[in-house]
Protein backbone atom coordinates (compact mmCIF):
# COMPACT_ATOMS: atom_id res chain seq x y z
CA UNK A 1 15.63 72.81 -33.46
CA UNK A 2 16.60 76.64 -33.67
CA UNK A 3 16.86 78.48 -30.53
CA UNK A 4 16.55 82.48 -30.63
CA UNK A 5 18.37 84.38 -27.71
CA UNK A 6 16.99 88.01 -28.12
CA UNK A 7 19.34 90.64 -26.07
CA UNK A 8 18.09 92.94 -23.59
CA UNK A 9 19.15 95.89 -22.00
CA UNK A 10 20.77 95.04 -18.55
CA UNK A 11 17.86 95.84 -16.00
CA UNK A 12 15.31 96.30 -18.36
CA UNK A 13 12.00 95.25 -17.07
CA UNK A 14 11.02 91.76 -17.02
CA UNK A 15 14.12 91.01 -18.88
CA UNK A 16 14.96 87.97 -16.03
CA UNK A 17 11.59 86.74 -15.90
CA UNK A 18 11.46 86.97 -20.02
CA UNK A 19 14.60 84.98 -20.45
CA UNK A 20 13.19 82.38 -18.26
CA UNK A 21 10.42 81.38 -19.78
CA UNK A 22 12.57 81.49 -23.02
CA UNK A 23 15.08 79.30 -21.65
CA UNK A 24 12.31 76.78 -20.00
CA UNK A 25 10.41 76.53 -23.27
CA UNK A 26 13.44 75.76 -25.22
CA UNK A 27 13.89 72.98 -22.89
CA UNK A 28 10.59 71.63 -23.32
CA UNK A 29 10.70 71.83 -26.78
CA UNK A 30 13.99 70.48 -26.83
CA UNK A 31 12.62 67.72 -24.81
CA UNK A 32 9.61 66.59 -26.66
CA UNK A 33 11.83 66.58 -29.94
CA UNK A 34 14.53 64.40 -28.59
CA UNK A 35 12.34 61.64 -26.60
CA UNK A 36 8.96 60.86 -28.60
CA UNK A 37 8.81 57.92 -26.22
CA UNK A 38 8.71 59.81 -23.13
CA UNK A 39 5.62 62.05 -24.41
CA UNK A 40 4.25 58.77 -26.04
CA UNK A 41 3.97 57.45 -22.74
CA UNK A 42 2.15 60.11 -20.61
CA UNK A 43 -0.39 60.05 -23.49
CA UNK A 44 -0.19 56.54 -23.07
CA UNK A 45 -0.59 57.06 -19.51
CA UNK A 46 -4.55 59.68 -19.93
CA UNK A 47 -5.95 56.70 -22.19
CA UNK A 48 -4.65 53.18 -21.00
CA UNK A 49 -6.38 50.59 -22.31
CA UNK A 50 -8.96 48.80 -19.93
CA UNK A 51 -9.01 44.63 -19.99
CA UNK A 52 -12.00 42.70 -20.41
CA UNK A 53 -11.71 41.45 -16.84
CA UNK A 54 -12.11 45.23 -15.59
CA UNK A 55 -15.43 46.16 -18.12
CA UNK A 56 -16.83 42.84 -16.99
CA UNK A 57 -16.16 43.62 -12.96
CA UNK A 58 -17.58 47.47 -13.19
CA UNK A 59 -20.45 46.76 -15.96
CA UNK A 60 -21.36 42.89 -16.46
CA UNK A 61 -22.10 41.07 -13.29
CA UNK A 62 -25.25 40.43 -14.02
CA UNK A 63 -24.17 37.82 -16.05
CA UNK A 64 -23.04 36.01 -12.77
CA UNK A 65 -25.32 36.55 -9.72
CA UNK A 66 -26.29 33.59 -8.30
CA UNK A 67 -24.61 31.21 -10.64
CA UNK A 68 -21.66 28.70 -9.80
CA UNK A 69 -18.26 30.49 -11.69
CA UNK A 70 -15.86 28.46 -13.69
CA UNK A 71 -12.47 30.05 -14.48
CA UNK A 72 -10.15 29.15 -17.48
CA UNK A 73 -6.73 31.58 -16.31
CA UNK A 74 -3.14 31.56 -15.81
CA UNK A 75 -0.82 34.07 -14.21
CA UNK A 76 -2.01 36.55 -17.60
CA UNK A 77 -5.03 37.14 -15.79
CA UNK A 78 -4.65 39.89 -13.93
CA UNK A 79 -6.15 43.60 -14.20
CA UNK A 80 -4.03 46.39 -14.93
CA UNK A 81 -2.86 46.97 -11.43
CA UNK A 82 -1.69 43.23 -11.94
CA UNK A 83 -4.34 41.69 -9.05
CA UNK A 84 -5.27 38.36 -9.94
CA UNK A 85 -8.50 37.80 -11.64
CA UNK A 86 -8.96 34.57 -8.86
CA UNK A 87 -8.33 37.03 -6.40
CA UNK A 88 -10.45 39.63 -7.40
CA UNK A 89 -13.16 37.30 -7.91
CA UNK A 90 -12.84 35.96 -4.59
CA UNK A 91 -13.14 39.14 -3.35
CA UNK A 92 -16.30 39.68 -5.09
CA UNK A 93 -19.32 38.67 -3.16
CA UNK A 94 -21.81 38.79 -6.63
CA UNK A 95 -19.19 36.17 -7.43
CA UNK A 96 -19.42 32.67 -6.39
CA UNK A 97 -16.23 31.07 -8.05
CA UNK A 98 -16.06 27.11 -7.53
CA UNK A 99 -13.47 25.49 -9.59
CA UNK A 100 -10.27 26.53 -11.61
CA UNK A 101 -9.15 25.39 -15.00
CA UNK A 102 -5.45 25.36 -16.11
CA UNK A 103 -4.15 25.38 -20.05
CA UNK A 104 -0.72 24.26 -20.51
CA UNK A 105 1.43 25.48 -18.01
CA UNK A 106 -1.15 25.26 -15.19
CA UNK A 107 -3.00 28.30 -13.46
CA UNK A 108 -0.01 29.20 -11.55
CA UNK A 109 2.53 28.87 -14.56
CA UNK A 110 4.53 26.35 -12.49
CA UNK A 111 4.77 23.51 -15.52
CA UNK A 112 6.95 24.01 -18.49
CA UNK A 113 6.15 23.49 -21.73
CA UNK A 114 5.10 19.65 -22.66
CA UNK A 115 4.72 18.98 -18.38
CA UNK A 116 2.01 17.34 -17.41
CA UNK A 117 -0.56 18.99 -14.96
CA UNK A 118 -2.89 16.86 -13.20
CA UNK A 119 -5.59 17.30 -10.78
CA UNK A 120 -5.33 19.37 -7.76
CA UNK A 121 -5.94 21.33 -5.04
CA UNK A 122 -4.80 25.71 -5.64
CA UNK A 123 -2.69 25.96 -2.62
CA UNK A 124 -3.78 29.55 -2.38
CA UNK A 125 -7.50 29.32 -3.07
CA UNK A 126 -8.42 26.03 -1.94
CA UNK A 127 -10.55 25.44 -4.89
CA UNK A 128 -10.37 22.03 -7.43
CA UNK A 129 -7.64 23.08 -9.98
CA UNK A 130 -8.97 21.27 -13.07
CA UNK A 131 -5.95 20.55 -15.83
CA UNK A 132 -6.91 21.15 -19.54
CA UNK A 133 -3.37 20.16 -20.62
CA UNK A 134 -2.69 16.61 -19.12
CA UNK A 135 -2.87 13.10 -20.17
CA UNK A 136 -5.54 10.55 -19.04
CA UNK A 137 -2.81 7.89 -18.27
CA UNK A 138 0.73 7.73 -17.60
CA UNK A 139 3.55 9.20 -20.92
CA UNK A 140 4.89 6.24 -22.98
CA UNK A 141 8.19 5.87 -21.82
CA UNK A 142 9.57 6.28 -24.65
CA UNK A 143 8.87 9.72 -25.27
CA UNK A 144 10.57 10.36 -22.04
CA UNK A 145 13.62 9.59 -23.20
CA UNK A 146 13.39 12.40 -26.01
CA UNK A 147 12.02 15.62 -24.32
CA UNK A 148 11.38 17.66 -27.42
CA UNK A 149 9.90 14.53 -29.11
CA UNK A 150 7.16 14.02 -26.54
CA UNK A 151 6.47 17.60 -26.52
CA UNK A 152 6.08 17.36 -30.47
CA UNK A 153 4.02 14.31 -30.38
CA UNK A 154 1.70 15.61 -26.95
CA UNK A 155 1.20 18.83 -28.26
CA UNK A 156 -0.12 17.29 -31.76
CA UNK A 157 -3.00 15.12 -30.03
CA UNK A 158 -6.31 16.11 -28.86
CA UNK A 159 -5.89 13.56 -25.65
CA UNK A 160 -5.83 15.17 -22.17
CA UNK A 161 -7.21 18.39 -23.24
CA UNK A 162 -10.75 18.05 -24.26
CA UNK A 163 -12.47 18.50 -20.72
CA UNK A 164 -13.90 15.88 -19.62
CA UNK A 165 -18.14 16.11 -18.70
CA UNK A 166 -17.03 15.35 -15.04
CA UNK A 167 -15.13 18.59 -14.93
CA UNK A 168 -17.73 20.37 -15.60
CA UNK A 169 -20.43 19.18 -12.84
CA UNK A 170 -21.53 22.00 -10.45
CA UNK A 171 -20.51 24.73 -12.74
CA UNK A 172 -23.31 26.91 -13.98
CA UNK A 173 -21.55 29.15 -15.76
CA UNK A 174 -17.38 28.91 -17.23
CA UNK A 175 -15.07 32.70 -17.55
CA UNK A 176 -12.13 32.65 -19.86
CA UNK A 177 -9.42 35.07 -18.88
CA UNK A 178 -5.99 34.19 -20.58
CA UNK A 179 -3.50 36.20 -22.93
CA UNK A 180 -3.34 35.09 -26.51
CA UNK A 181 0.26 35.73 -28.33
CA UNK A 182 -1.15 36.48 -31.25
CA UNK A 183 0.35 33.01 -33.08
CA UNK A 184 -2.15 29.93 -34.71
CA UNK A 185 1.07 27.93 -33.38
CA UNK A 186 -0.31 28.47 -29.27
CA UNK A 187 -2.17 25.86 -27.27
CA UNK A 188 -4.42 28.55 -25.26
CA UNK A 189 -6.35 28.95 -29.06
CA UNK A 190 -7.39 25.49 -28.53
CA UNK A 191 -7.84 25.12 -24.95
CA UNK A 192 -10.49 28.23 -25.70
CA UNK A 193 -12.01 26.19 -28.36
CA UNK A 194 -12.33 22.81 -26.66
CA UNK A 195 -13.64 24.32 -23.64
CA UNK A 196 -16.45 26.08 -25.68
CA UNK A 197 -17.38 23.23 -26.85
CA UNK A 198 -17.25 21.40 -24.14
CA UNK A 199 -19.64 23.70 -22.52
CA UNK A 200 -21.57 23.52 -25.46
CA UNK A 201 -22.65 19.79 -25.26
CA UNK A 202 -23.20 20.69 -21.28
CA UNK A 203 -25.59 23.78 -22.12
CA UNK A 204 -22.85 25.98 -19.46
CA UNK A 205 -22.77 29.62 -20.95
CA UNK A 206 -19.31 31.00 -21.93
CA UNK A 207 -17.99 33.80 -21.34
CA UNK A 208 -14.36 35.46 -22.93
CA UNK A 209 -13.14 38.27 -21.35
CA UNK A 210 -10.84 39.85 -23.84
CA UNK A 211 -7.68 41.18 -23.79
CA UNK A 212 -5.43 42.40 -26.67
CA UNK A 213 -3.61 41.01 -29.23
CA UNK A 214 0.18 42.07 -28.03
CA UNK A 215 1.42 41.93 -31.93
CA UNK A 216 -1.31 44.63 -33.03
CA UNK A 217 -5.11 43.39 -34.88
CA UNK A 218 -3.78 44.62 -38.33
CA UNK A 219 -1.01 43.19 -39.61
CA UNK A 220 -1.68 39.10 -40.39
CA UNK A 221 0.97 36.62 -42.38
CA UNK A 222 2.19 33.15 -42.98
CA UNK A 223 0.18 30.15 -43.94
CA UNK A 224 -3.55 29.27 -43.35
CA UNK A 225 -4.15 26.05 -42.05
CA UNK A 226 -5.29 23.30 -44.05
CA UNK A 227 -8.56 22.18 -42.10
CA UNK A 228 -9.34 19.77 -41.66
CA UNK A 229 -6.20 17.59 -42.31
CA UNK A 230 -3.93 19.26 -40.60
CA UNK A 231 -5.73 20.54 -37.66
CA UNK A 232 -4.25 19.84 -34.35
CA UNK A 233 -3.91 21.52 -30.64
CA UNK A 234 -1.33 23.59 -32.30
CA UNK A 235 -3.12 24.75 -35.01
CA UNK A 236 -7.41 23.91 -35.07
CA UNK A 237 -8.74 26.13 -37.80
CA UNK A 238 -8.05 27.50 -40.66
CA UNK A 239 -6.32 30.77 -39.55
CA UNK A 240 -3.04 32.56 -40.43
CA UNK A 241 -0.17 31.85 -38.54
CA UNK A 242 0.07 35.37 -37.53
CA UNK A 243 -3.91 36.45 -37.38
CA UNK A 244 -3.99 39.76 -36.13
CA UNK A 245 -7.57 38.80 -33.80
CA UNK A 246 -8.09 39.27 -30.14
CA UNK A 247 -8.80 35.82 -28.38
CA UNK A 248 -12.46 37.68 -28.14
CA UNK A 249 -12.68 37.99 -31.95
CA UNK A 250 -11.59 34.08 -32.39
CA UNK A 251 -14.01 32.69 -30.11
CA UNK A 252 -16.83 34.40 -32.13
CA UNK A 253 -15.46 33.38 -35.45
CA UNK A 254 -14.80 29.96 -34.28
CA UNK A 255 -18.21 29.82 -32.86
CA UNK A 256 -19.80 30.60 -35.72
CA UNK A 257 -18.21 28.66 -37.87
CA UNK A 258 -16.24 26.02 -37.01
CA UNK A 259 -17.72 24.08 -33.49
CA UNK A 260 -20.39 21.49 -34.32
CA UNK A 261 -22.69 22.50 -31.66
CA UNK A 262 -22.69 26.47 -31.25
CA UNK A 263 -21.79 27.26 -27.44
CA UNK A 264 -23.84 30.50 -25.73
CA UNK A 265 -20.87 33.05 -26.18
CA UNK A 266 -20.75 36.30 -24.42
CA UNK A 267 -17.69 37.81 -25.21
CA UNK A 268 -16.40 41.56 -22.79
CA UNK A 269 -14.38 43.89 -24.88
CA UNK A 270 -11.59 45.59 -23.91
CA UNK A 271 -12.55 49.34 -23.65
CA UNK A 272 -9.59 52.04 -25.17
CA UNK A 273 -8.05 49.02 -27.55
CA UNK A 274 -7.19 50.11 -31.24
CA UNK A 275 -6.75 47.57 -34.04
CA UNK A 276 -3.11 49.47 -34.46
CA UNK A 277 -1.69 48.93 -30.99
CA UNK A 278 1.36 46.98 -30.16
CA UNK A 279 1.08 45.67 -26.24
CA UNK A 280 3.78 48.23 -25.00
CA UNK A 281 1.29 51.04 -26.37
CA UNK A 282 -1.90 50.08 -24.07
CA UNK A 283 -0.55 50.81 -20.98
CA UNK A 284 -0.94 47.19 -19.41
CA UNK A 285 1.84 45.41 -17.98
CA UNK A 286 3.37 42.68 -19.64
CA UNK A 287 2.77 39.34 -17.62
CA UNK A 288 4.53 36.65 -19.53
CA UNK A 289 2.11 33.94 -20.86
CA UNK A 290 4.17 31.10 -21.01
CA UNK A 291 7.67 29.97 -19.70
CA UNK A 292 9.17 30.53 -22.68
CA UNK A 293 7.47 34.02 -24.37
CA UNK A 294 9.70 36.88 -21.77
CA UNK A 295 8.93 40.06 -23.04
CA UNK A 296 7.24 41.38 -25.92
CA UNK A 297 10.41 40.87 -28.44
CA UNK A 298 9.74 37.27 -27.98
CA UNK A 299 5.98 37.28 -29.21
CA UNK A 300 7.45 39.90 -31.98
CA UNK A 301 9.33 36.95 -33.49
CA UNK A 302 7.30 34.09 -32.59
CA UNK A 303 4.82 33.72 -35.11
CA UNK A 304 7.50 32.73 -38.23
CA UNK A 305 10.29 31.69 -35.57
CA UNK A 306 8.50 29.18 -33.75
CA UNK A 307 8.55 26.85 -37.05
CA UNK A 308 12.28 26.28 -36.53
CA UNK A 309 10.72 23.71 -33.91
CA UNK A 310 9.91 21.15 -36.22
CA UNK A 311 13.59 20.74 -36.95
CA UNK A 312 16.64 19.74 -35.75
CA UNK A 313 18.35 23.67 -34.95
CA UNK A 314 17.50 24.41 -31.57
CA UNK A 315 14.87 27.68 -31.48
CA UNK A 316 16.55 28.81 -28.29
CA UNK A 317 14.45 27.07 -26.00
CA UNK A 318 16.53 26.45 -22.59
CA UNK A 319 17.71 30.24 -22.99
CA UNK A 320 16.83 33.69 -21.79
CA UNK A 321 15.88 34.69 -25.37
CA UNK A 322 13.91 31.87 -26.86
CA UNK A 323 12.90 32.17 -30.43
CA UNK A 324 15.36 35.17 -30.68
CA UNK A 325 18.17 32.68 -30.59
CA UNK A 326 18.61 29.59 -32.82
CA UNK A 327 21.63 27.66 -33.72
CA UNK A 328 23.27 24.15 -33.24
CA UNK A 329 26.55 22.38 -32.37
CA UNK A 330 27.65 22.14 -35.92
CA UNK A 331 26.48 25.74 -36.72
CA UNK A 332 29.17 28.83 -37.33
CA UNK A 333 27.28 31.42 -36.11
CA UNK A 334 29.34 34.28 -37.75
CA UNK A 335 28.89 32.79 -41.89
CA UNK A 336 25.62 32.34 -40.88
CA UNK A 337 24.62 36.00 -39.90
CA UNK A 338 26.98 36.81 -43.05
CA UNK A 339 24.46 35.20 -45.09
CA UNK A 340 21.10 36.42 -43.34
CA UNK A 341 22.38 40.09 -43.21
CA UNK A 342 23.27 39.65 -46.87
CA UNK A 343 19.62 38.80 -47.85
CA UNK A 344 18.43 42.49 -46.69
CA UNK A 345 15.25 41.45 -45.06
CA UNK A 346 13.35 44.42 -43.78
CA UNK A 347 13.71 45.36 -40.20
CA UNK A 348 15.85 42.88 -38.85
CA UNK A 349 19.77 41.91 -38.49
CA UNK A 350 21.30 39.49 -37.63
CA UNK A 351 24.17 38.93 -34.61
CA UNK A 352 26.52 35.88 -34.19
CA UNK A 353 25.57 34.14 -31.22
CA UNK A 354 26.89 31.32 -28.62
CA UNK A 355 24.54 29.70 -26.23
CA UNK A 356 24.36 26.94 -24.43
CA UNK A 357 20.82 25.31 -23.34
CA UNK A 358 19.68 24.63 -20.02
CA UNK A 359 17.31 22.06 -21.35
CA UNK A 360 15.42 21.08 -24.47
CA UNK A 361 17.30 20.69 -27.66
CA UNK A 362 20.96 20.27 -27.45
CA UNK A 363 20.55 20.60 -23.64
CA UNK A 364 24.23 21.12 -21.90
CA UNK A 365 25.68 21.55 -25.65
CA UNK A 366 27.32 24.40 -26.82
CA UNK A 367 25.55 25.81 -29.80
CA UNK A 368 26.71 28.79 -32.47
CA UNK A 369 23.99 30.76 -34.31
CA UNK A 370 22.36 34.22 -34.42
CA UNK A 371 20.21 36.45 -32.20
CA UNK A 372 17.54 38.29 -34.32
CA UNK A 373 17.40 41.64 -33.63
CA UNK A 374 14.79 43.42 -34.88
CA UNK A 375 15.13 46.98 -36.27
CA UNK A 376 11.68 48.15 -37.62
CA UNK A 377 9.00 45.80 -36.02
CA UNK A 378 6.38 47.75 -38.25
CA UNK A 379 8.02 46.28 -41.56
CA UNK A 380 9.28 43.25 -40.15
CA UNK A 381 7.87 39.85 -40.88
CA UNK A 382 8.65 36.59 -38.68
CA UNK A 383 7.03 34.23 -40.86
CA UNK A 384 8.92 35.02 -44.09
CA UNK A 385 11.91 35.66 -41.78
CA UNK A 386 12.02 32.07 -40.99
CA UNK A 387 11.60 30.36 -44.16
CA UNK A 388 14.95 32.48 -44.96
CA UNK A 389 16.14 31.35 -41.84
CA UNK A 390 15.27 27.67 -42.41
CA UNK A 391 16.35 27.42 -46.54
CA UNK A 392 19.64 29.43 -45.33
CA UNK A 393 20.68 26.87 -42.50
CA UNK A 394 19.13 23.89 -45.11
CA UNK A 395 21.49 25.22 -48.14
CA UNK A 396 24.32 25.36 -45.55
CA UNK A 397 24.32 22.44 -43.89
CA UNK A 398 22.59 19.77 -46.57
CA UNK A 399 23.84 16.68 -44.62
CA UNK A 400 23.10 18.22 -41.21
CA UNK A 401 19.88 19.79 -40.71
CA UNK A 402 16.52 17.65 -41.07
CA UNK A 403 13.07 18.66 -40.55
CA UNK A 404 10.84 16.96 -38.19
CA UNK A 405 8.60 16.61 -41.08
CA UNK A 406 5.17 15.48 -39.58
CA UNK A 407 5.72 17.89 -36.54
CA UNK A 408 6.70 20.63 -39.09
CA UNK A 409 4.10 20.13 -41.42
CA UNK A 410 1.46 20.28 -38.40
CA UNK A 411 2.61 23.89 -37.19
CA UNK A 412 2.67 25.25 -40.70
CA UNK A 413 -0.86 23.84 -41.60
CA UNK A 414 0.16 22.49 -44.40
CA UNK A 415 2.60 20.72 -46.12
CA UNK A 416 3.76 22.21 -48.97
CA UNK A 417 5.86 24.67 -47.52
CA UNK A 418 8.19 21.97 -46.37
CA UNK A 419 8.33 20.41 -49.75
CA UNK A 420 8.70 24.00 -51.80
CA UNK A 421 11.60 23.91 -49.45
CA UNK A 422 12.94 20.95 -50.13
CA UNK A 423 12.76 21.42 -54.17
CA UNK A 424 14.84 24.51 -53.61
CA UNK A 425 12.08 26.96 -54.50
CA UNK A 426 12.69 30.45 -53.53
CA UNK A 427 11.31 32.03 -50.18
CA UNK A 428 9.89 34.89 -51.85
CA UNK A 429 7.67 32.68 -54.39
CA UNK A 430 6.44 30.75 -51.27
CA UNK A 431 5.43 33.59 -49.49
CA UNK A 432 3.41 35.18 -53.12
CA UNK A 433 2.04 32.03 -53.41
CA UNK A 434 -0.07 32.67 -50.14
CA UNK A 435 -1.60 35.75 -50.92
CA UNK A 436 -4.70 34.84 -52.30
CA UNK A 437 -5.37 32.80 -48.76
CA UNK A 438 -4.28 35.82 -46.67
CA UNK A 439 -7.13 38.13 -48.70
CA UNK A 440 -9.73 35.22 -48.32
CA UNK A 441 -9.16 35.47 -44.35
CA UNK A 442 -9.32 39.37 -44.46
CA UNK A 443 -12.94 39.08 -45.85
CA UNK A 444 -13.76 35.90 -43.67
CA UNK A 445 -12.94 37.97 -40.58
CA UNK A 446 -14.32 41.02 -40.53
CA UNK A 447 -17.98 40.34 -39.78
CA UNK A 448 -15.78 39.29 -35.52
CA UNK A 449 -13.46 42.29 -35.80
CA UNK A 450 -14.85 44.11 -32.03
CA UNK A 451 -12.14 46.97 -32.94
């Protein structure tokens, strides 16, 4: 910026007053130029982005009076002045709300990830809390002696999170207010879809009320899943791992053509949302929607990162950066960022790192790895990220790392990105090689796109 300071005459008139609004537009200018983010937000701030649960309060009752309400939610259901959709429902009275229905982590997002959540009582509303995450009988003991293996093998199964047809009685109509990641690799995807059908089979009308996809509806990567062989609670239908869809958007595709008995789907959009928006750009607050996904840098990595859970490097779980962090015991954390940074992947580096666990993998142990940073999040991709991630680490340590192969090949959707790995086949081929599938979903999705 070039700032002009034109002389005048001592006491000429209006000389003080013409200096000062010289001087206070250079500082505006000056300030506009230097902090894009600051003006970004007050624009931001004359055109936030309004939730599905607002548009539904102000313009869709109708679909409500006099029926018995059933709620799907967890702590991400709020409005944008962060009251509770339970709450503001209960403070409705065209609202008759009956019975609440937790995904993993419960409504109150008091379980962590793999804990069971049975029947009970909301301590705050009084009403039936109804678990859609739980198992019908007691956990093989077994698995509780391995944590992260009875996660792996609970999350996998359809048991415990089909609703049952007794859940259902005295509900006239069910509400599904919950925010999606933006990863296949998520349980609330298929605690959406098994609850649609669910209702289905009852004849209960279902209704999403949408919110956005906090990793932007544009950009979409990684593998589509194999359906129907490798379809499981962490992955249902054939969808990229990173899918660039509002929950909304799903629930219409996946009514249309995946559920074996089509459910009575009314879907609220958002109002304000653009297909381009990254969450920190609508002008909601960021509620986290799960133990483990902090801020919006998490869900920024977690579509390619997550896959470093089906093997035997810890993904940072038990850490205040999960999925930013990996290593292990027998890791050295500074070769290894050598080697990442050396590879030159776009918009991200790489930092040695040292963390210990508070639980899950190598719980108590200390660990050496990297924290990925990412530099550019509009040319950065998590899912080819983490095959270089996983073949670096593999090439490094041949006699130390293993995959969970079954669990692995689940949360990809397939299985041949395990074995490209495994014949040494370069990252860059694998990813090529899924192009064609990635254009195929493009075309299969745009007849849902709300946006």
């Amino acid at each position: 910026m070039t700032v002009v300071i034109k002389r005048f005459r001592a006491g000429s008139p209006g000389s003080a007053v013409t200096i000062l609004i010289l001087v206070s537009l250079a500082l505006a200018v000056g300030l506009a130029a230097c902090a894009p983010g600051r003006q970004e937000g007050n624009a931001r701030a004359l055109a936030p982005v309004k939730p599905g649960v607002e548009v539904f309060l102000e313009k869709h009752l109708d679909l409500v009076r006099g029926k018995r309400v059933g709620l799907i939610t967890n702590p991400t259901g709020t409005d944008s002045r962060l009251r509770t959709t339970i709450d503001l429902f209960l403070a409705n009275p065209h609202i008759r709300l009956v019975a609440l229905f937790g995904s993993e982590h419960g409504v109150r997002g008091n379980a962590q990830a793999g804990e069971q959540v049975g029947f009970t009582i909301d301590a705050k509303s009084r009403l039936p809390e109804f678990s859609l995450y739980s198992l019908s009988g007691k956990p093989e003991l077994g698995m509780l002696k391995d944590m992260d293996e009875y996660m792996r093998s609970f999350d996998t199964t359809a048991t415990g999170k089909i609703p049952d047809g007794t859940m259902l009685q005295g509900i006239d109509i069910m509400i599904f207010d919950i925010q999606d990641v933006g990863s296949r690799v998520y349980t609330y995807i298929a605690t959406m879809a098994y609850a649609m059908q669910a209702c289905a089979e009852s004849g209960i009308p279902f209704v999403v009320l949408d919110r956005p996809n906090p990793t932007n509806g544009l950009d979409f990567e990684g593998t589509i899943l194999e359906y129907p062989t490798h379809s499981s609670p962490v992955g249902l239908y054939p969808i990229p791992s990173r899918f660039a869809m509002t929950m909304g958007e799903l629930a219409l595709l996946f009514n249309d053509r995946f559920l074996p008995k089509k459910a009575s789907l009314t879907v609220i959009p958002m109002e304000g949302w653009k297909r381009g928006m990254w969450f920190d750009e609508t002008g909601l607050p960021w509620v986290m929607p799960s133990p483990n996904m902090p801020t919006l840098d998490t869900a920024t990595v977690y579509s390619g990162l997550v896959y470093i859970e089906g093997t035997n490097v810890s993904e940072g779980r038990g850490t205040t950066r999960p999925f930013e962090l990996f290593g292990a015991p027998w890791i050295d954390g500074s070769e290894l960022a050598g080697k990442l940074n050396g590879l030159g992947l776009p918009g991200a580096i790489f930092r040695e790192a040292w963390f210990t666990p508070s639980f899950s993998k190598f719980k108590g142990e200390l660990c050496g790895g990297c924290q990925v940073h990412v530099t550019d999040r509009s040319c950065f991709r998590s899912f080819e990220t983490s095959l270089h991630i996983i073949k670096t680490i593999r090439d490094m340590y041949p006699g130390r790392f293993q995959f969970h192969q079954k669990y692995f090949d689940l949360v990809l959707g397939t299985s041949k990105v395990r074995e490209a790995l495994e014949a040494g086949r370069p990252v860059r081929e694998i990813v090529e090689g899924l192009t064609s599938g990635l254009q195929a979903f493009a075309e299969l999705r745009k007849p849902y796109l709300l946006y």
